[in-house]
Protein backbone atom coordinates (compact mmCIF):
# COMPACT_ATOMS: atom_id res chain seq x y z
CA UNK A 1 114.29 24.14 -25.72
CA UNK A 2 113.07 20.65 -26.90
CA UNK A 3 113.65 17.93 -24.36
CA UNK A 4 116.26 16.00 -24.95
CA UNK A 5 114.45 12.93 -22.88
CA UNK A 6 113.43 11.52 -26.02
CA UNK A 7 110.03 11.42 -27.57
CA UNK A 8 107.29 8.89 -27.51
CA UNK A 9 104.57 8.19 -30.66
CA UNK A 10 106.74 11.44 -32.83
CA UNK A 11 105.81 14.04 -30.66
CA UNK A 12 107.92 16.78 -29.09
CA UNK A 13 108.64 16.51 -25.62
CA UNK A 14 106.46 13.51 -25.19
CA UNK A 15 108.14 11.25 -22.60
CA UNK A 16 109.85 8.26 -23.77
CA UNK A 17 107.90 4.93 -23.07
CA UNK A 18 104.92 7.64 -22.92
CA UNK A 19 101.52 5.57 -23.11
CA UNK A 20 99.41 8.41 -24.51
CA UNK A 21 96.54 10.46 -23.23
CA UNK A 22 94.10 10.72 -20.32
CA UNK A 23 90.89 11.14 -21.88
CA UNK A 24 89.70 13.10 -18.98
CA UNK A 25 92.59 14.08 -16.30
CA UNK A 26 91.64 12.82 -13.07
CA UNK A 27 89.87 14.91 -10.03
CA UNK A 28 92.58 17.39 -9.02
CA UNK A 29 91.43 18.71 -5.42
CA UNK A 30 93.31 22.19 -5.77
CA UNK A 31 91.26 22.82 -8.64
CA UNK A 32 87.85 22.48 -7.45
CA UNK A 33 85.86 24.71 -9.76
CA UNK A 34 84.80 23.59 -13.64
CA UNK A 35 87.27 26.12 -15.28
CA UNK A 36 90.38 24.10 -15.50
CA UNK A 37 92.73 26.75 -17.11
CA UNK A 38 95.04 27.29 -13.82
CA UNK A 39 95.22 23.04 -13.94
CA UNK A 40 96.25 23.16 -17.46
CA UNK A 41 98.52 25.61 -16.79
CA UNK A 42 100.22 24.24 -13.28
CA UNK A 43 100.99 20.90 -14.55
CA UNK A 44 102.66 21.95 -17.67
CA UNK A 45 105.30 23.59 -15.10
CA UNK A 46 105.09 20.72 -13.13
CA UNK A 47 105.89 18.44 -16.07
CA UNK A 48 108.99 21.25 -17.07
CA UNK A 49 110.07 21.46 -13.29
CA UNK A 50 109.83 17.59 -12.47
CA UNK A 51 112.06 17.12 -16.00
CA UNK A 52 114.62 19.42 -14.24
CA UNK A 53 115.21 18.58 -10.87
CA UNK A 54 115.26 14.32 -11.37
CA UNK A 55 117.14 15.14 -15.02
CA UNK A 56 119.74 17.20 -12.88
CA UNK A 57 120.38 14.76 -10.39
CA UNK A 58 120.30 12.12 -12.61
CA UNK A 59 117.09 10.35 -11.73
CA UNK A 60 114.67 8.53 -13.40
CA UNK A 61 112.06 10.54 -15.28
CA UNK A 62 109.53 8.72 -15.20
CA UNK A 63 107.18 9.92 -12.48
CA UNK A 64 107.03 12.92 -14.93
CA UNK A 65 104.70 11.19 -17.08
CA UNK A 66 101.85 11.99 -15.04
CA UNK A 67 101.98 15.94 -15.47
CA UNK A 68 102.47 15.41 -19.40
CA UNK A 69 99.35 13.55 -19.22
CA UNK A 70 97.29 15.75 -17.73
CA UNK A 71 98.82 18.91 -19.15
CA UNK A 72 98.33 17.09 -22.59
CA UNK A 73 94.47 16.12 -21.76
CA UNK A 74 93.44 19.51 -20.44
CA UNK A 75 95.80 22.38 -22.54
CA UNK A 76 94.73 23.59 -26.07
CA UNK A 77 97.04 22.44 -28.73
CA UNK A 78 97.85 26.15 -29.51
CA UNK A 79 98.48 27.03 -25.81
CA UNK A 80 101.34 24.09 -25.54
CA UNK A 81 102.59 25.28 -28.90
CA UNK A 82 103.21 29.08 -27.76
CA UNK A 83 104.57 28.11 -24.37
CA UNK A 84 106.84 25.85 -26.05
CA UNK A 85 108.13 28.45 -28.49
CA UNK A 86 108.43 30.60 -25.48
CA UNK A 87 110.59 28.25 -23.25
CA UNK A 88 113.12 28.07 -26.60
CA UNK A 89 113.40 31.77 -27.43
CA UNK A 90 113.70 32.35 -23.12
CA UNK A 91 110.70 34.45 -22.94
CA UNK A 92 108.02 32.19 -21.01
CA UNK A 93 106.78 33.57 -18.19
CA UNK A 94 106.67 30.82 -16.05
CA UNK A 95 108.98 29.67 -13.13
CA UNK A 96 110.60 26.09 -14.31
């Protein structure tokens, strides 16, 4: 399922107007400890969740940009690729 919200500097489901990367995401107090797999993981949902509920009711997207940031700073290139593949054949696990 590639986002139709347009994509910014040729990537897939990068947010339009998108100004890249954080080089290092910022302090995220519900992930305390130095293994930052769960954060990787939560705010690709919350990216994929925030795209749904203010692209359903019509609202602007961009407040979304944040979770692509991070989820694009702290997630494995191969990770994003599998979940993406995942979310388009309707076999990803998570709840979005």
């Amino acid at each position: 399922m590639q986002s139709s919200y347009g994509a910014g500097r040729g990537e897939k489901g990068a947010p339009q107007g998108s100004r890249g990367y954080y080089r290092t995401a910022p302090f995220d107090p519900r992930f305390p400890n130095t293994n930052q797999t769960r954060n990787c993981y939560q705010n690709y949902l919350d990216y994929y969740r925030c795209l749904k509920t203010l692209g359903a009711k019509g609202k602007d997207i961009k407040p979304c940009q944040w979770y692509y940031r991070v989820y694009k700073s702290l997630c494995p290139i191969s990770w994003v690729k599998r979940w993406d593949e995942q979310r388009d054949d309707g076999t990803f696990a998570g709840r979005i």
